[in-house]
C-alpha atoms as a PDB file:
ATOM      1  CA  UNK A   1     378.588  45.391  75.796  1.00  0.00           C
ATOM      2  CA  UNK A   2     376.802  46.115  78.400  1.00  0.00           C
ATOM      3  CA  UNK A   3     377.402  49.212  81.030  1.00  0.00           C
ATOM      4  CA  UNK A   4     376.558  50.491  84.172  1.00  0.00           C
ATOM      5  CA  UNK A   5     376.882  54.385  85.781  1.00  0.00           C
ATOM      6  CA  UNK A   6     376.543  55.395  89.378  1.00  0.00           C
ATOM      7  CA  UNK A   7     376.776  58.364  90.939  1.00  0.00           C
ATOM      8  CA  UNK A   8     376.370  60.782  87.760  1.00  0.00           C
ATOM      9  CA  UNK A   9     379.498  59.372  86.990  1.00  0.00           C
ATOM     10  CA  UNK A  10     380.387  59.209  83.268  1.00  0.00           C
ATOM     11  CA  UNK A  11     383.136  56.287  84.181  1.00  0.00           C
ATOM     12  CA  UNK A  12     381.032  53.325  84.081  1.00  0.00           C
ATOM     13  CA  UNK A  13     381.467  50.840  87.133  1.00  0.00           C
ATOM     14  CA  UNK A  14     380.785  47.747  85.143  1.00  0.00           C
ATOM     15  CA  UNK A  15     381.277  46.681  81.782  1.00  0.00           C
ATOM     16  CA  UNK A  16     380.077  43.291  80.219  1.00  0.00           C
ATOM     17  CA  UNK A  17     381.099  42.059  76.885  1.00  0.00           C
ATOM     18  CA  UNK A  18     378.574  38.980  77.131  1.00  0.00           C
ATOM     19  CA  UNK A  19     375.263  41.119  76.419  1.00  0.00           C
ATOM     20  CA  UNK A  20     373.360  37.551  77.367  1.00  0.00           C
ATOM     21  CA  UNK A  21     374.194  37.237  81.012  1.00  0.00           C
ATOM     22  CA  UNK A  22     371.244  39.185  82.770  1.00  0.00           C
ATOM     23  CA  UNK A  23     372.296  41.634  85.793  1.00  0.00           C
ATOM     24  CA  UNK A  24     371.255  41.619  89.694  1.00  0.00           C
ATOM     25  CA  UNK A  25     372.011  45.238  90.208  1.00  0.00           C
ATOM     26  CA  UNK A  26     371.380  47.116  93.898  1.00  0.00           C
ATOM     27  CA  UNK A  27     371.795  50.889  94.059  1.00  0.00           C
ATOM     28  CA  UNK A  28     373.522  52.837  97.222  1.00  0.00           C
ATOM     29  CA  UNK A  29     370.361  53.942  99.132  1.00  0.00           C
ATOM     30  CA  UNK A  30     371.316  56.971 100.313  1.00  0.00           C
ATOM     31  CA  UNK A  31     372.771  58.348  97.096  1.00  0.00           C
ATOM     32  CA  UNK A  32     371.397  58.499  93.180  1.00  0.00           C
ATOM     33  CA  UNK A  33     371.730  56.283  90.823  1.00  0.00           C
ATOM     34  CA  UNK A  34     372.048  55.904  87.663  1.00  0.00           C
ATOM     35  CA  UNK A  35     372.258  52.132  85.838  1.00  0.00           C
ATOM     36  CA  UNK A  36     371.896  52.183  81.986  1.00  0.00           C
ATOM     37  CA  UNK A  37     372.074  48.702  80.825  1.00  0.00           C
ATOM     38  CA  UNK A  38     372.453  47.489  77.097  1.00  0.00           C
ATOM     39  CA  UNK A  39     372.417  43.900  77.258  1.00  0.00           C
ATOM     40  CA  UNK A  40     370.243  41.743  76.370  1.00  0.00           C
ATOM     41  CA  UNK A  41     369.814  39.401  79.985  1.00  0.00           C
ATOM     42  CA  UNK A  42     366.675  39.478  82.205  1.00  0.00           C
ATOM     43  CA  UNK A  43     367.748  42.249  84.794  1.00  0.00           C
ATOM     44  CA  UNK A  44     367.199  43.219  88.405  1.00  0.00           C
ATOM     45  CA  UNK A  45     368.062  46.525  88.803  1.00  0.00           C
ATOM     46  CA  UNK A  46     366.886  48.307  92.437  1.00  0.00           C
ATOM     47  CA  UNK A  47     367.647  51.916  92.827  1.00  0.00           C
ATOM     48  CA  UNK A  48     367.915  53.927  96.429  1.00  0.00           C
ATOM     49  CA  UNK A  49     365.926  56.111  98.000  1.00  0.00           C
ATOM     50  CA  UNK A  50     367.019  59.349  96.505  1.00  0.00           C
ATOM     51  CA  UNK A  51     366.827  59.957  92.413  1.00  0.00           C
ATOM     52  CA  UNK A  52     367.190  57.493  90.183  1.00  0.00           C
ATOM     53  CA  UNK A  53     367.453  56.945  86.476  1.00  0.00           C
ATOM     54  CA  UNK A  54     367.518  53.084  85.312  1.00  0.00           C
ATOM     55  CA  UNK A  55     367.429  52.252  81.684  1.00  0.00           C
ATOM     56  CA  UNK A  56     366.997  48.315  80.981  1.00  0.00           C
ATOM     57  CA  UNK A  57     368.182  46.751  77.360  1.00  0.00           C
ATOM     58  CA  UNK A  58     367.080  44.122  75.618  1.00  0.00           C
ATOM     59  CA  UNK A  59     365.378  41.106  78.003  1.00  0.00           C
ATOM     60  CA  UNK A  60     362.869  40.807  80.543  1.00  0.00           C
ATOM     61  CA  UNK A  61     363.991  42.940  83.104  1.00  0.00           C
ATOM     62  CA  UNK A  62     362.330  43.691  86.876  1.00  0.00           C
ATOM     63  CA  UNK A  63     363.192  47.584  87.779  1.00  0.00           C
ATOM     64  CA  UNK A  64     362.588  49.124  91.306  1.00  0.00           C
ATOM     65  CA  UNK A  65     363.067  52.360  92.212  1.00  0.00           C
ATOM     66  CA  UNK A  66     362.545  52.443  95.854  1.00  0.00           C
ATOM     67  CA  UNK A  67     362.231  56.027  97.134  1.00  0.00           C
ATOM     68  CA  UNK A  68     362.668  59.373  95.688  1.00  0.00           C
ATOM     69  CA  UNK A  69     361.478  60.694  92.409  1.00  0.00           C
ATOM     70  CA  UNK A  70     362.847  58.417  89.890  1.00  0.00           C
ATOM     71  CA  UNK A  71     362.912  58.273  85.830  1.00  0.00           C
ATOM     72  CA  UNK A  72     362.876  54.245  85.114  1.00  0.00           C
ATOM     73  CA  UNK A  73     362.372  53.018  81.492  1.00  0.00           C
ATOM     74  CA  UNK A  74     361.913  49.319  80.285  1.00  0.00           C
ATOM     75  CA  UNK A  75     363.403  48.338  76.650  1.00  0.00           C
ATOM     76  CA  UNK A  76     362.244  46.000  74.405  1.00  0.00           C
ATOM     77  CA  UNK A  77     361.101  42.687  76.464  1.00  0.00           C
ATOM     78  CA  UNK A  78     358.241  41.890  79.107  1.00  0.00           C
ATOM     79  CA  UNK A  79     359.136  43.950  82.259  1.00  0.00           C
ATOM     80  CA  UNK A  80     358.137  44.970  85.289  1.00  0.00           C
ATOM     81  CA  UNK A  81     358.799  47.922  86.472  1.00  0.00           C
ATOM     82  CA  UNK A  82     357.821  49.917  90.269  1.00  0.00           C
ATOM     83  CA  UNK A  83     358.444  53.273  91.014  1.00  0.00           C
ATOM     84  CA  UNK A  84     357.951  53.054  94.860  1.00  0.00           C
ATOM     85  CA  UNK A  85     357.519  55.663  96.703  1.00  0.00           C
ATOM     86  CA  UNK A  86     357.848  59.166  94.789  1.00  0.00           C
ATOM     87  CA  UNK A  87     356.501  61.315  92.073  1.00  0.00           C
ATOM     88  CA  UNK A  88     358.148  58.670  89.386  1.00  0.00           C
ATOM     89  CA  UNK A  89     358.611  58.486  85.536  1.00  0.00           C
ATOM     90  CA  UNK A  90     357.726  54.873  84.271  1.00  0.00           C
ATOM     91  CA  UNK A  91     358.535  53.698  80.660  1.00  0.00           C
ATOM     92  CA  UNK A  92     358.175  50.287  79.453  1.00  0.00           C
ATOM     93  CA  UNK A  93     358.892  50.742  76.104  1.00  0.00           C
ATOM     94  CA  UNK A  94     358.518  47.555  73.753  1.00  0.00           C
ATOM     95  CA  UNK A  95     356.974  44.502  74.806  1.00  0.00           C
ATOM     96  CA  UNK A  96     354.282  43.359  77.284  1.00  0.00           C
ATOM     97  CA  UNK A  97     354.887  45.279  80.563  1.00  0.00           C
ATOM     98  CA  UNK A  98     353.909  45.453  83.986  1.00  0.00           C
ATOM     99  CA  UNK A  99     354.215  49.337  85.191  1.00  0.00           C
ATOM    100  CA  UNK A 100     353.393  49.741  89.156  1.00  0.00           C
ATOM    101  CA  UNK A 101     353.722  53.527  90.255  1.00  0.00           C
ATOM    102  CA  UNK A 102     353.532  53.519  93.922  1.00  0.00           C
ATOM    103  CA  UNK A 103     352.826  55.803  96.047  1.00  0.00           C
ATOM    104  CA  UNK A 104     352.855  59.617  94.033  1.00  0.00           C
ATOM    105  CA  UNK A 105     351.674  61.507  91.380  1.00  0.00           C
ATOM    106  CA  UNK A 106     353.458  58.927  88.725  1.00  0.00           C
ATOM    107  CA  UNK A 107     353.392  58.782  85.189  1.00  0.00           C
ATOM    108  CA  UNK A 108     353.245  56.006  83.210  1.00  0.00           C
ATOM    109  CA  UNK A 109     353.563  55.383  79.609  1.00  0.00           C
ATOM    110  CA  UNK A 110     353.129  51.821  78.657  1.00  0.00           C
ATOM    111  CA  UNK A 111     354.819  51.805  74.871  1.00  0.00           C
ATOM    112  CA  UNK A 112     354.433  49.189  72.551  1.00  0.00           C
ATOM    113  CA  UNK A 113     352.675  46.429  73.561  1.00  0.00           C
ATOM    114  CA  UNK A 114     349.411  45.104  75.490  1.00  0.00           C
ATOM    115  CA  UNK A 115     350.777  46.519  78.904  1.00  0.00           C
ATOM    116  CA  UNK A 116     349.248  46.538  82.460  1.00  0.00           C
ATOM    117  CA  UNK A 117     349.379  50.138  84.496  1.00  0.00           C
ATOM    118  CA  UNK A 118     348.593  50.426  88.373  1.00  0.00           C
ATOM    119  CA  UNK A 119     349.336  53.593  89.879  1.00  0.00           C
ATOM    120  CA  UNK A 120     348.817  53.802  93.193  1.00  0.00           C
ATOM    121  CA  UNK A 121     348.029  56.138  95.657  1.00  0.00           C
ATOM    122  CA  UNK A 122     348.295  59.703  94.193  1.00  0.00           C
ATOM    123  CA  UNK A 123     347.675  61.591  91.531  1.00  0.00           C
ATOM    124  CA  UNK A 124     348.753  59.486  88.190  1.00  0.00           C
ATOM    125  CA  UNK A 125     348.667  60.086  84.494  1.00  0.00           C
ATOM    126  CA  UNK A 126     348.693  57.535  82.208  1.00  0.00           C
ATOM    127  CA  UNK A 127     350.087  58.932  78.603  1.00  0.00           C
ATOM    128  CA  UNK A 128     349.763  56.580  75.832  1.00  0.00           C
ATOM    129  CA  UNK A 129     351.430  57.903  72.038  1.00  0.00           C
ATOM    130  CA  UNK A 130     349.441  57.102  68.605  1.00  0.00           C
ATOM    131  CA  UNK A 131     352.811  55.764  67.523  1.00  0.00           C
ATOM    132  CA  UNK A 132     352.695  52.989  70.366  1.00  0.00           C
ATOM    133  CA  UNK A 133     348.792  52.066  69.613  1.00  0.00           C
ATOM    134  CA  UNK A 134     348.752  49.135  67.468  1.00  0.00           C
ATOM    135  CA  UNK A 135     345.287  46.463  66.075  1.00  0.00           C
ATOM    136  CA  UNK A 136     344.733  43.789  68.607  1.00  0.00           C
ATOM    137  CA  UNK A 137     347.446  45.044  71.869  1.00  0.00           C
ATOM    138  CA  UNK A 138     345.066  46.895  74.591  1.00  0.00           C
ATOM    139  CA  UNK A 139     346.265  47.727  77.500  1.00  0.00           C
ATOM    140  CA  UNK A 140     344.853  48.599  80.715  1.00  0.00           C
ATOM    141  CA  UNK A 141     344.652  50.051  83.577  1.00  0.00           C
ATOM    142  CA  UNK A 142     343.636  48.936  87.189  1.00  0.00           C
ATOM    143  CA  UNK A 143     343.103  51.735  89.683  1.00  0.00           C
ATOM    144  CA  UNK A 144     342.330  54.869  87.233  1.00  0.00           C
ATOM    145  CA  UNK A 145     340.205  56.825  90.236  1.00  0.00           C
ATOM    146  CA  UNK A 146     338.145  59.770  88.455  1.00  0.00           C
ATOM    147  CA  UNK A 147     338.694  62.997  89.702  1.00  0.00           C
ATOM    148  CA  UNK A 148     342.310  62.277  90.468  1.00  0.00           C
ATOM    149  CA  UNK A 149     343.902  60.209  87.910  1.00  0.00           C
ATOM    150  CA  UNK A 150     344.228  61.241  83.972  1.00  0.00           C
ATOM    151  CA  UNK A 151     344.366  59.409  80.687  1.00  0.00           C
ATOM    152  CA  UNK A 152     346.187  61.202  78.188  1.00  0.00           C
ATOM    153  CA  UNK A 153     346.215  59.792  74.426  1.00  0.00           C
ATOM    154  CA  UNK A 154     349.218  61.774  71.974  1.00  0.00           C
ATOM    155  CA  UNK A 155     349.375  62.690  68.796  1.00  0.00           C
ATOM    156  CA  UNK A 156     345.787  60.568  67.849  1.00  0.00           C
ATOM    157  CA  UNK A 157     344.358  63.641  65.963  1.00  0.00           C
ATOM    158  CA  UNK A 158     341.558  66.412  66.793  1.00  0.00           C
ATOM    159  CA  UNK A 159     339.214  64.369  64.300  1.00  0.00           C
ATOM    160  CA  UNK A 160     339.585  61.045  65.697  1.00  0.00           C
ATOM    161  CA  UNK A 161     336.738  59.427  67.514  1.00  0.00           C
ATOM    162  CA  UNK A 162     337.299  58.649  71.754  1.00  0.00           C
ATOM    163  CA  UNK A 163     334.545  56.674  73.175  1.00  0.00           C
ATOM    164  CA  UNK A 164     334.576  54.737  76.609  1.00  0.00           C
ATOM    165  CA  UNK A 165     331.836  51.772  77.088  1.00  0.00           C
ATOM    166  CA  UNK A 166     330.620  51.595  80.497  1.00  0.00           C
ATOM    167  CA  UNK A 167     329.282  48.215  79.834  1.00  0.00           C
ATOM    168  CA  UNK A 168     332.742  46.596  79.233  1.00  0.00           C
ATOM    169  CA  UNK A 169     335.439  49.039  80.417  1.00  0.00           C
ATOM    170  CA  UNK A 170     336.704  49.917  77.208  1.00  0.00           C
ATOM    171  CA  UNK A 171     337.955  52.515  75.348  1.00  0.00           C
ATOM    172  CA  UNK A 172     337.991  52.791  71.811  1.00  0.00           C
ATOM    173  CA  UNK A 173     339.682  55.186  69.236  1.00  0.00           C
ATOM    174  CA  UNK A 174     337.643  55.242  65.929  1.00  0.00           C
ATOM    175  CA  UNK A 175     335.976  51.744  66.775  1.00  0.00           C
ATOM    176  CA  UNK A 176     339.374  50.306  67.813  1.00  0.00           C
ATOM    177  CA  UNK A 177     339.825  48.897  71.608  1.00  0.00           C
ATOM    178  CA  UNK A 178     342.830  50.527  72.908  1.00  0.00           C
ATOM    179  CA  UNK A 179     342.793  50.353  76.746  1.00  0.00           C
ATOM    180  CA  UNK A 180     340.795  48.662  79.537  1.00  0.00           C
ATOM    181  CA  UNK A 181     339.393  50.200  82.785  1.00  0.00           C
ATOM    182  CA  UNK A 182     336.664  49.497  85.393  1.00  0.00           C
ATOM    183  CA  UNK A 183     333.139  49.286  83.781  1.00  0.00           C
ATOM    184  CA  UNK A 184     330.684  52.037  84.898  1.00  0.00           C
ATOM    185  CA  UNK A 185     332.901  54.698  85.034  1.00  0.00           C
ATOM    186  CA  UNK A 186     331.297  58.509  84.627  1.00  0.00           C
ATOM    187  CA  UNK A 187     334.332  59.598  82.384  1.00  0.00           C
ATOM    188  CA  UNK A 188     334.668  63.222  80.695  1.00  0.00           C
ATOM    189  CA  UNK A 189     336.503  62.652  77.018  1.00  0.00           C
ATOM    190  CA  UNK A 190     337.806  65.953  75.271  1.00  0.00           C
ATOM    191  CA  UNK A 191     339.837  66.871  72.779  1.00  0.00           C
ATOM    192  CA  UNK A 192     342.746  69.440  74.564  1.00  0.00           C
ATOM    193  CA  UNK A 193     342.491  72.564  72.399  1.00  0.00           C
ATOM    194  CA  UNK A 194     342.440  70.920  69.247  1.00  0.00           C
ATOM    195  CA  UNK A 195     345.841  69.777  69.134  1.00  0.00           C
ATOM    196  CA  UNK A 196     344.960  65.832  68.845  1.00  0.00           C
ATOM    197  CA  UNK A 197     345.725  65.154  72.074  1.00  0.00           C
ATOM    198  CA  UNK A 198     342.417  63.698  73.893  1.00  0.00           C
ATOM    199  CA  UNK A 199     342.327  63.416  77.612  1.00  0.00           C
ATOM    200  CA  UNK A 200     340.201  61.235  79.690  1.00  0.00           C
ATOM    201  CA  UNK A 201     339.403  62.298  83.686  1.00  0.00           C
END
């Protein structure tokens, strides 16, 4: 079953029993939103121009959320997801995904998956959890701008080995590609405070 919440209601406007059928979903713009879908269709969800939260299912769902400063999250499936104009919170979660931040300091996690991050003007971190790294999937990244944007890798340990290639763009965590930028970039790797979290800026 699939349902849907506006309003920071907990009454839920719509409910589906045929998880299949995908959504075409269009928040009130002057009001927030919030849309948690469970079904398992390709949805297109569009939030307003305050705060929004939109969580997508199953499927390969397409997620705007317009203006304001929105929380948007992907499930499993290929999405796409834009956060517009605001200081936004993209998720794809599983699957191959297409995260777009807009204009804002956004952050965007890609999950699972060999995913593809723009974030737009602003001041963006990318986050990207040692759970979610996986042989073969690397992601990337289209627009990191040093001295603004920020790579942040989770969780990797204090002992592991970070190293960007300028020749090809890539960066590797003890000799495995994980994530794609521009080539000849003058990056600064460190470990934050020993905690195995490794940032990139």
């Amino acid at each position: 079953m699939s349902s849907i919440l506006s309003d920071f209601s907990t009454t839920p406007l719509l409910e589906m029993t045929n998880s299949d059928l995908g959504l075409d979903i269009v928040g009130k713009q002057l009001k927030s939103n919030i849309f948690i879908i469970e079904g398992d269709g390709d949805d297109f969800v569009i939030g307003g121009q305050k705060f929004d939260l939109i969580k997508t299912g199953l499927g390969d769902d397409n997620i705007s959320g317009l203006g304001g400063d929105d929380n948007l999250f992907g499930g499993a499936g290929n999405d796409t997801i834009r956060g517009g104009v605001g200081d936004d919170y993209l998720n794809g979660g599983d699957g191959d995904d297409a995260l777009i931040g807009g204009a804002g300091d956004d952050v965007l996690i890609g999950g699972k998956g060999a995913d593809v991050m723009t974030g737009g003007v602003g001041s963006d971190l990318f986050e990207f959890f040692a759970e979610d790294l996986s042989t073969g999937e690397v992601d990337k990244i289209l627009d990191f701008t040093k001295g603004e944007d920020l790579i942040r890798f989770r969780g990797i340990g204090s002992d592991a080995t970070v190293q960007y290639d300028k020749k090809t763009g890539t960066v590797s965590i003890d000799g495995e590609d994980v994530l794609s930028l521009d080539k000849n970039l003058k990056l600064h790797i460190e470990d934050n405070n020993s905690n195995g979290n490794w940032e990139l800026f």
